[in-house]
N, C-alpha and C. Protein backbone atom coordinates (compact mmCIF):
# COMPACT_ATOMS: atom_id res chain seq x y z
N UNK A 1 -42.12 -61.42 158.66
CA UNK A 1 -41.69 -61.70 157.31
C UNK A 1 -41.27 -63.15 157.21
N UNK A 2 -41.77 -63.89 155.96
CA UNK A 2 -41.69 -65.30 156.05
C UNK A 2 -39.97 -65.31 155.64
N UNK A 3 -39.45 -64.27 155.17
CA UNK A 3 -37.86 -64.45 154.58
C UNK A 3 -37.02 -63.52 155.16
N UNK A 4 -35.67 -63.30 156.07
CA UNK A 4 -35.28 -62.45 156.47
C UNK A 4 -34.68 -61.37 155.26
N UNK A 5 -34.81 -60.15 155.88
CA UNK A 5 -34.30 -59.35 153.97
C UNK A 5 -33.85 -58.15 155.01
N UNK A 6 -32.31 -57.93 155.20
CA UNK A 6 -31.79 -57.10 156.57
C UNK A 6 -31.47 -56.16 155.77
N UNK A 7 -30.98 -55.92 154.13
CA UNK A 7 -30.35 -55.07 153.57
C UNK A 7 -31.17 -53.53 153.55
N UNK A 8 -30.23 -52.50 153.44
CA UNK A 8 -30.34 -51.32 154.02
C UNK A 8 -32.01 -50.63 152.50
N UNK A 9 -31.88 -51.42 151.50
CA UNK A 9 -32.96 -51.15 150.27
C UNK A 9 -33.83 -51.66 150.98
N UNK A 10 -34.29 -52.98 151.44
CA UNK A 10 -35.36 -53.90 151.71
C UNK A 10 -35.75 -52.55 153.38
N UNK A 11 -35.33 -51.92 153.83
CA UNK A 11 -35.49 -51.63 155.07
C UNK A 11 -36.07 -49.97 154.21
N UNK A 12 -35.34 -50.10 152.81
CA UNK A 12 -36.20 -48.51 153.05
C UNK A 12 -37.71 -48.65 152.07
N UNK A 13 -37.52 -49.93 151.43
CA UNK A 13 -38.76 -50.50 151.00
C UNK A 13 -39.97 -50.45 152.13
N UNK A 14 -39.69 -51.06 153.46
CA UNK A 14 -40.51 -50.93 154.25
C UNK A 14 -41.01 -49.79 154.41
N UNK A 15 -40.24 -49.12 154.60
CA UNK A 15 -40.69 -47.63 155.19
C UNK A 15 -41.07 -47.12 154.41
N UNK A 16 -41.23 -46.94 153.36
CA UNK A 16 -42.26 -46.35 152.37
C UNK A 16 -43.25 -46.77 151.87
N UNK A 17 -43.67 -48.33 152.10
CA UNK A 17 -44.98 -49.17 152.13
C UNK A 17 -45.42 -48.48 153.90
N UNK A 18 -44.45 -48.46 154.82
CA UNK A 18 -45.45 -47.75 156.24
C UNK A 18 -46.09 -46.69 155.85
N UNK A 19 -45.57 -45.83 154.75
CA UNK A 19 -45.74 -44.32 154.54
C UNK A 19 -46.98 -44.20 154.17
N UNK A 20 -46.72 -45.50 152.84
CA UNK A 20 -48.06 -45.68 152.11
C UNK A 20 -49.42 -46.16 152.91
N UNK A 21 -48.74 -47.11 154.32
CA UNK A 21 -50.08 -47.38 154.87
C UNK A 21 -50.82 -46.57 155.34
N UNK A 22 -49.62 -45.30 156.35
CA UNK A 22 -50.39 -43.75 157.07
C UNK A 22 -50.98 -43.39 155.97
N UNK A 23 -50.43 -43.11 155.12
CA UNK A 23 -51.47 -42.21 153.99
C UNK A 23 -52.78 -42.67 153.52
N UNK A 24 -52.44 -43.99 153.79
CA UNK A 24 -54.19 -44.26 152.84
C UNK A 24 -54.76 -44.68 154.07
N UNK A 25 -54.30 -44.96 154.66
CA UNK A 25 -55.52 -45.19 156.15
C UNK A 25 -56.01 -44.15 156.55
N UNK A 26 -55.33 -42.25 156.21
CA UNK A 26 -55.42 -41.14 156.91
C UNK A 26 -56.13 -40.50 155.41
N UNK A 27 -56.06 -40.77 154.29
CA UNK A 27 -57.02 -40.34 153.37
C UNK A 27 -55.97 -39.43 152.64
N UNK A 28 -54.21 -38.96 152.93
CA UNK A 28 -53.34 -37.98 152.75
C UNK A 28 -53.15 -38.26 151.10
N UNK A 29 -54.04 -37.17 150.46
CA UNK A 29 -54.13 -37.76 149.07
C UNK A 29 -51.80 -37.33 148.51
N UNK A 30 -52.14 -35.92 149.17
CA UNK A 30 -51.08 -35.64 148.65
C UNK A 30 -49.68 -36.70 149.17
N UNK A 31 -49.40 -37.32 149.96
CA UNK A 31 -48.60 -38.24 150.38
C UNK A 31 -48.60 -39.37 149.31
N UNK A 32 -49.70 -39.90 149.00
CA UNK A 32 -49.75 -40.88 148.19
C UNK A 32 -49.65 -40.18 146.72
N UNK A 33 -49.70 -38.86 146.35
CA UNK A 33 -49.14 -38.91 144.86
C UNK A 33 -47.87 -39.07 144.71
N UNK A 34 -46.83 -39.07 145.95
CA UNK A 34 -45.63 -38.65 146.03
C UNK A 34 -44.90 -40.38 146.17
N UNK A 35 -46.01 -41.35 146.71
CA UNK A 35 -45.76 -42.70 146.61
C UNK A 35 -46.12 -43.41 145.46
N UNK A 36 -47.05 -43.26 144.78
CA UNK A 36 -47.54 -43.82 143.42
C UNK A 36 -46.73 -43.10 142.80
N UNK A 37 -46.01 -44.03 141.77
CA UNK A 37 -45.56 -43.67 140.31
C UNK A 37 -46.57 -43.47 139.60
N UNK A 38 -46.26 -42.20 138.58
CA UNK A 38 -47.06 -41.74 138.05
C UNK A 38 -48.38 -43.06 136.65
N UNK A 39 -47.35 -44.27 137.02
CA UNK A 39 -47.93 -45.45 135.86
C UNK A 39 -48.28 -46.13 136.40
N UNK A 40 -48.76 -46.13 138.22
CA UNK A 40 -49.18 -47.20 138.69
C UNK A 40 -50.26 -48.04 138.05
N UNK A 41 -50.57 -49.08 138.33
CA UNK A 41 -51.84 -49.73 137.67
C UNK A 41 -52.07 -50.62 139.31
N UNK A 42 -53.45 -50.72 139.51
CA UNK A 42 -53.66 -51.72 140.72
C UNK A 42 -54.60 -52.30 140.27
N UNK A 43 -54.59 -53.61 140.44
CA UNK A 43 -55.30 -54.77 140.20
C UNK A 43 -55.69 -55.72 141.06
N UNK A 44 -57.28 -54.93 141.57
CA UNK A 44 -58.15 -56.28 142.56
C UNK A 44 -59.27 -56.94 142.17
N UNK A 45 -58.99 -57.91 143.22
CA UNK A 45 -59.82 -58.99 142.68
C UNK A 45 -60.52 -59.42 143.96
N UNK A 46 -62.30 -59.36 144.09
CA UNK A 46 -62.68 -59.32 145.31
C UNK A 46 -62.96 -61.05 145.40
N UNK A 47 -63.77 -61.05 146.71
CA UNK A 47 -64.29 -62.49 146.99
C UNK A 47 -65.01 -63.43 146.21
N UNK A 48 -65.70 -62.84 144.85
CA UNK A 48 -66.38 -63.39 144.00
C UNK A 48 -66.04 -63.40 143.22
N UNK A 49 -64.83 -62.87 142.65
CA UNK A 49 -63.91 -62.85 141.75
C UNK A 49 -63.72 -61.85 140.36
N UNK A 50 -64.29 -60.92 140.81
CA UNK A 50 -64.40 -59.96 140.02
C UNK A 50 -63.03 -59.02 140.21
N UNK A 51 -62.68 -58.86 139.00
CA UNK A 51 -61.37 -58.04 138.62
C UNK A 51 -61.93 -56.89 138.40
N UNK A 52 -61.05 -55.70 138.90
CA UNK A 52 -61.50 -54.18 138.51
C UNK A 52 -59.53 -53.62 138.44
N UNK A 53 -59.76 -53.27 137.47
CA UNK A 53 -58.09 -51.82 137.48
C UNK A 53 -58.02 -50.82 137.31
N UNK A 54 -57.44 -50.41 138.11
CA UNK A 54 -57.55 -48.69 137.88
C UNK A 54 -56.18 -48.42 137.98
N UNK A 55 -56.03 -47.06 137.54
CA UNK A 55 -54.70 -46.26 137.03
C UNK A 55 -54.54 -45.55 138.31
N UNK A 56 -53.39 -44.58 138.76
CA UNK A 56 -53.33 -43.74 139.71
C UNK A 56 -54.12 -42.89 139.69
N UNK A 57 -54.90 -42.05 138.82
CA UNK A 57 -56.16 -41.34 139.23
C UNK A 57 -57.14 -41.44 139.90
N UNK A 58 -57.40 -43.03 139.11
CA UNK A 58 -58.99 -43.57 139.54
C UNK A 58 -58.10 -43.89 140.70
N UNK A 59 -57.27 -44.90 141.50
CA UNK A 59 -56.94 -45.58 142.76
C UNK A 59 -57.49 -44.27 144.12
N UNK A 60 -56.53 -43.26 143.61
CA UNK A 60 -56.47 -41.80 144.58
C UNK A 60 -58.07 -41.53 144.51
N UNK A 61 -58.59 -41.21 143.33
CA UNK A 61 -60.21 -41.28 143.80
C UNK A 61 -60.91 -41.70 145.23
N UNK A 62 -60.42 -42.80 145.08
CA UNK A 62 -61.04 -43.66 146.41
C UNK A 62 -60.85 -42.97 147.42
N UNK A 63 -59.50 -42.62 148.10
CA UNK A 63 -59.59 -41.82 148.93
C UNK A 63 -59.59 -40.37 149.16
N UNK A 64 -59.52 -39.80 147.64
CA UNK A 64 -60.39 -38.11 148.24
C UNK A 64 -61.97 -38.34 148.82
N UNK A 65 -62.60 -39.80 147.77
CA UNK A 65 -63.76 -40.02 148.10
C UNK A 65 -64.15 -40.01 149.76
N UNK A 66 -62.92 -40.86 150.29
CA UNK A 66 -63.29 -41.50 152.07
C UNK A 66 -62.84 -39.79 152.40
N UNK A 67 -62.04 -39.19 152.04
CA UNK A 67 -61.58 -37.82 152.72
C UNK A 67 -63.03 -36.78 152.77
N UNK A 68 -63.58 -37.17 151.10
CA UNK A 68 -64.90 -35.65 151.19
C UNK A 68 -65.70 -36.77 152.04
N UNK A 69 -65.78 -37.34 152.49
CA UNK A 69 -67.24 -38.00 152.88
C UNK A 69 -67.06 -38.04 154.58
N UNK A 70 -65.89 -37.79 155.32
CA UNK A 70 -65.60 -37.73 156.18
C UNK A 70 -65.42 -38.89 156.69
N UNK A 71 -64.57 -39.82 156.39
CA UNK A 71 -64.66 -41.07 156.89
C UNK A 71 -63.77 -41.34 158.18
N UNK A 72 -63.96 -42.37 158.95
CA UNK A 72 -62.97 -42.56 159.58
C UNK A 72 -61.73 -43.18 159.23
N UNK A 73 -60.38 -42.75 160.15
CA UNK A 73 -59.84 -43.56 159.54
C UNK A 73 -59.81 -44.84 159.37
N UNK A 74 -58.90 -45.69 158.42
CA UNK A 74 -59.07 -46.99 158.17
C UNK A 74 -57.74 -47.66 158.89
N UNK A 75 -58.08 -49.24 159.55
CA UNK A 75 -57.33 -49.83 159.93
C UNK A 75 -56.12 -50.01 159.73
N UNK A 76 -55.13 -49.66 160.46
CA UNK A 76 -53.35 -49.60 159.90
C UNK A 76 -52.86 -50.94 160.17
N UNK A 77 -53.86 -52.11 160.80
CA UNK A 77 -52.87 -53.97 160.48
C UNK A 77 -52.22 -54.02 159.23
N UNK A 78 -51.10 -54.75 159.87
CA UNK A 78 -50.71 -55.45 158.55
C UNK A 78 -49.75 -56.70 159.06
N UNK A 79 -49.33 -57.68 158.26
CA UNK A 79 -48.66 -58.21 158.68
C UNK A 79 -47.50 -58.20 156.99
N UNK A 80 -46.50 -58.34 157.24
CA UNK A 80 -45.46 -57.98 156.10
C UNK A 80 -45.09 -59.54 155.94
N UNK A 81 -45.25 -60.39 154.67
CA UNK A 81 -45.06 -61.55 154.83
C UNK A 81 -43.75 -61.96 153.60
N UNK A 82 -43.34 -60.96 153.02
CA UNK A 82 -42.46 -60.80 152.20
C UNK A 82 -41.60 -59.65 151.46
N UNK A 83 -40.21 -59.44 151.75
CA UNK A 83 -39.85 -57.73 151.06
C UNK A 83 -38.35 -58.24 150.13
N UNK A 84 -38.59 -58.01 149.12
CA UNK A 84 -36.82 -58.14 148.80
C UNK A 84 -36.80 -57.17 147.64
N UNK A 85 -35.53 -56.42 147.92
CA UNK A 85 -35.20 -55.37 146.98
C UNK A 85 -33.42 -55.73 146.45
N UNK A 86 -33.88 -55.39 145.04
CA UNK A 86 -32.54 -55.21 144.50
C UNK A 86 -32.44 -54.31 143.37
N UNK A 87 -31.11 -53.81 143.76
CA UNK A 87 -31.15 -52.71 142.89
C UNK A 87 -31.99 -51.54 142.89
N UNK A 88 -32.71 -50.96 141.83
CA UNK A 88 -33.74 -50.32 142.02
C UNK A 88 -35.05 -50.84 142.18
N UNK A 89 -35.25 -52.06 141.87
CA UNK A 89 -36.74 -52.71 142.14
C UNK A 89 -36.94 -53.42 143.33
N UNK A 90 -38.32 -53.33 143.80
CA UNK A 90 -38.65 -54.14 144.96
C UNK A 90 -39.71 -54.65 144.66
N UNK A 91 -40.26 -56.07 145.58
CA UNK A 91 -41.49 -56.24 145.33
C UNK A 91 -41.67 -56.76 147.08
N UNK A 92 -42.87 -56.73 147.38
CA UNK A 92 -43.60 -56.85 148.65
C UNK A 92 -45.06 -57.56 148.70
N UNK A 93 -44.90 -58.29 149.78
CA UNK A 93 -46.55 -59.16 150.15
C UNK A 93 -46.33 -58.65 151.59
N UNK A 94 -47.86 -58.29 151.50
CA UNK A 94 -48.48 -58.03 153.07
C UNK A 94 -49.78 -58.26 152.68
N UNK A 95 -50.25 -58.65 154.34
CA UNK A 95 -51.17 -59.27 154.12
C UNK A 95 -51.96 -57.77 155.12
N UNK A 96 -53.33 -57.42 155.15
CA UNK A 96 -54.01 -56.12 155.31
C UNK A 96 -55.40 -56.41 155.92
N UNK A 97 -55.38 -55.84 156.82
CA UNK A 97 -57.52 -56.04 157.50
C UNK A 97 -57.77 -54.30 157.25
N UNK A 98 -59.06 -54.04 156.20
CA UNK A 98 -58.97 -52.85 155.89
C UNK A 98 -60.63 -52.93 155.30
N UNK A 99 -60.75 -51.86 155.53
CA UNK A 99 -62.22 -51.52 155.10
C UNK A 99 -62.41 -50.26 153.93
N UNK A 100 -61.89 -50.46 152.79
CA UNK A 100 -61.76 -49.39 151.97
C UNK A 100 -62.79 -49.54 151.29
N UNK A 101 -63.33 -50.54 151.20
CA UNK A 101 -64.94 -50.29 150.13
C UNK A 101 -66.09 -50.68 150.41
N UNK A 102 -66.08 -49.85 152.20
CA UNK A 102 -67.42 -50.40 152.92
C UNK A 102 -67.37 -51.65 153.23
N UNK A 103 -66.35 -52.49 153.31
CA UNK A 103 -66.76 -53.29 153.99
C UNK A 103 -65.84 -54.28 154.74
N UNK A 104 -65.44 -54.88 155.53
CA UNK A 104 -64.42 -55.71 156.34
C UNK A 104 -63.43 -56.06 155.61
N UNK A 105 -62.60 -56.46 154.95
CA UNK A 105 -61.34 -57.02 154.36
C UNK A 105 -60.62 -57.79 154.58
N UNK A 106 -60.06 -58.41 154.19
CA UNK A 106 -58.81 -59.68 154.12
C UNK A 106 -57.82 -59.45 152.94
N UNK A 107 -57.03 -58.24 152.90
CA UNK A 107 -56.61 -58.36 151.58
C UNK A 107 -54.80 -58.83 152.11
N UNK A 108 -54.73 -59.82 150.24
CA UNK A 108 -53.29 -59.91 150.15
C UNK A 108 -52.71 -58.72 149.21
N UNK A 109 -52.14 -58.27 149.47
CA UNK A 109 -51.01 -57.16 148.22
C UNK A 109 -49.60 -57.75 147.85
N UNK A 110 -50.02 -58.07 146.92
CA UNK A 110 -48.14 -57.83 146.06
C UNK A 110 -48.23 -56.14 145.17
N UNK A 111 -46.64 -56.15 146.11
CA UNK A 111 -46.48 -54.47 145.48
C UNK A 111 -45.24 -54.65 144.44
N UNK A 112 -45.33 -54.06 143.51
CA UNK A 112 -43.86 -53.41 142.73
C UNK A 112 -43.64 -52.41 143.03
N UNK A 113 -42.20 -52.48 143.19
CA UNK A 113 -41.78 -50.55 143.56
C UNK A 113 -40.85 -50.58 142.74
N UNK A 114 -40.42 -48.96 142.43
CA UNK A 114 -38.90 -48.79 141.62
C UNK A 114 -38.74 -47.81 142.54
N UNK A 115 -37.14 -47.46 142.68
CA UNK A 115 -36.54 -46.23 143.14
C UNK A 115 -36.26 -45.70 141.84
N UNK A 116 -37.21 -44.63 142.07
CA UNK A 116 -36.70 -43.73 141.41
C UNK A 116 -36.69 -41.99 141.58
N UNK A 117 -36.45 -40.90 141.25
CA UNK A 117 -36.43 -39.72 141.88
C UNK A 117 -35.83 -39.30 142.83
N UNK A 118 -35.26 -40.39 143.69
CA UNK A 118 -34.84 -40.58 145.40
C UNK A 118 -35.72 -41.27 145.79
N UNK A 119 -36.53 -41.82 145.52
CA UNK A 119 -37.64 -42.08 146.82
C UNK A 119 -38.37 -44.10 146.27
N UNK A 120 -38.51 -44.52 146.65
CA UNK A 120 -39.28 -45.52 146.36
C UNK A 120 -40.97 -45.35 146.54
N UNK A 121 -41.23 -45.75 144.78
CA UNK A 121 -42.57 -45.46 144.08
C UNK A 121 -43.25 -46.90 144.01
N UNK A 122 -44.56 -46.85 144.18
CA UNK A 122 -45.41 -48.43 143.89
C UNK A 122 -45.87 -48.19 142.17
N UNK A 123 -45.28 -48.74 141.62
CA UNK A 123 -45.67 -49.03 139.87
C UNK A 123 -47.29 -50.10 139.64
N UNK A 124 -46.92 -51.04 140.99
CA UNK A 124 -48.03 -52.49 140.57
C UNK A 124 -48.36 -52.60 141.73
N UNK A 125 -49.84 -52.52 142.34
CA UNK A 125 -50.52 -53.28 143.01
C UNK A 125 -51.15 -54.07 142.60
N UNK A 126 -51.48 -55.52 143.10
CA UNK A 126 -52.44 -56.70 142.95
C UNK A 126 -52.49 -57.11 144.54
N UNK A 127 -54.30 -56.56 144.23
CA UNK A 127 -54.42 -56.71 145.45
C UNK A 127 -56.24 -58.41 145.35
N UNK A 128 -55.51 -59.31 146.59
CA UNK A 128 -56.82 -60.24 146.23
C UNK A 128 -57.57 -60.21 147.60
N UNK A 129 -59.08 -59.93 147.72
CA UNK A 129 -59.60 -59.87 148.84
C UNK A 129 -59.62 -61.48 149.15
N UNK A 130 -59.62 -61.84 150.66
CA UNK A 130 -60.14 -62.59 150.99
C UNK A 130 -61.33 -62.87 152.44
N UNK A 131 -62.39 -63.98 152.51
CA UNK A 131 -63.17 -63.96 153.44
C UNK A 131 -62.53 -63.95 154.85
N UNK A 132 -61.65 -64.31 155.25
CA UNK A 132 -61.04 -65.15 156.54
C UNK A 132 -60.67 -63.62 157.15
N UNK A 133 -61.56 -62.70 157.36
CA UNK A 133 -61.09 -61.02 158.33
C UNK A 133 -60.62 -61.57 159.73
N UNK A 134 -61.11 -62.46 159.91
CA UNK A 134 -60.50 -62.70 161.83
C UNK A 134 -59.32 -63.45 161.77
N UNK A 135 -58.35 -63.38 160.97
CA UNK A 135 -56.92 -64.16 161.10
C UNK A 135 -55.96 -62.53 161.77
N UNK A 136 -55.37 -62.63 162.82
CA UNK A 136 -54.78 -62.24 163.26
C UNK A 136 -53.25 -62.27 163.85
């Protein structure tokens, strides 16, 4: 993490972006309805610059898709390059090597989360692919 963030929110922020990583690397649709707020919106933008958004339906799509199709799982890297929470909101950058749409990855994520229910929910992904997959 480029910023130290020791507080006991920022630590449970993490752990529910880890949650989120097992789940979508493992295809656990039901894990991730329980992490997406029900209003998520995610917003990527690949190497050529094409924007696509989808709502929590369409996002989860993707991976019942990798689940019926039998996929393997997907790469759990990450490197966490930013977390700070206050209050009930958090936001997060990690940086991700992932192959979710066929093909190698470089993605950055900024996440929004809220606590809410008990649990910390992702409201906003923006996620931007990039070429550079061999930075490690």
């Amino acid at each position: 993490m480029s910023q130290k963030n020791t507080t006991a929110a920022a630590e449970a922020v993490k752990t529910a972006v880890d949650e989120l990583i097992k789940a979508g690397t493992t295809f656990d649709v039901s894990a991730l309805e329980r992490i997406y707020h029900d209003s998520l919106v995610v917003i990527s933008i690949d190497t050529d610059g094409n924007l696509n958004i989808a709502d929590k339906a369409a996002f989860k799509g993707l991976f019942d898709a990798k689940l019926a199709a039998g996929s393997a799982p997907l790469n759990t890297w990450a490197e966490y390059n930013h977390i700070e929470a206050t209050g009930d909101k958090a936001h997060v950058v990690i940086s991700r090597k992932v192959n979710l749409v066929d093909t190698d990855q470089y993605l950055v994520l900024s996440m929004d989360l809220v606590h809410e229910d008990g649990r910390w929910q992702v409201v906003r992904e923006v996620i931007f692919a990039r070429p550079d997959i061999s930075k490690s």
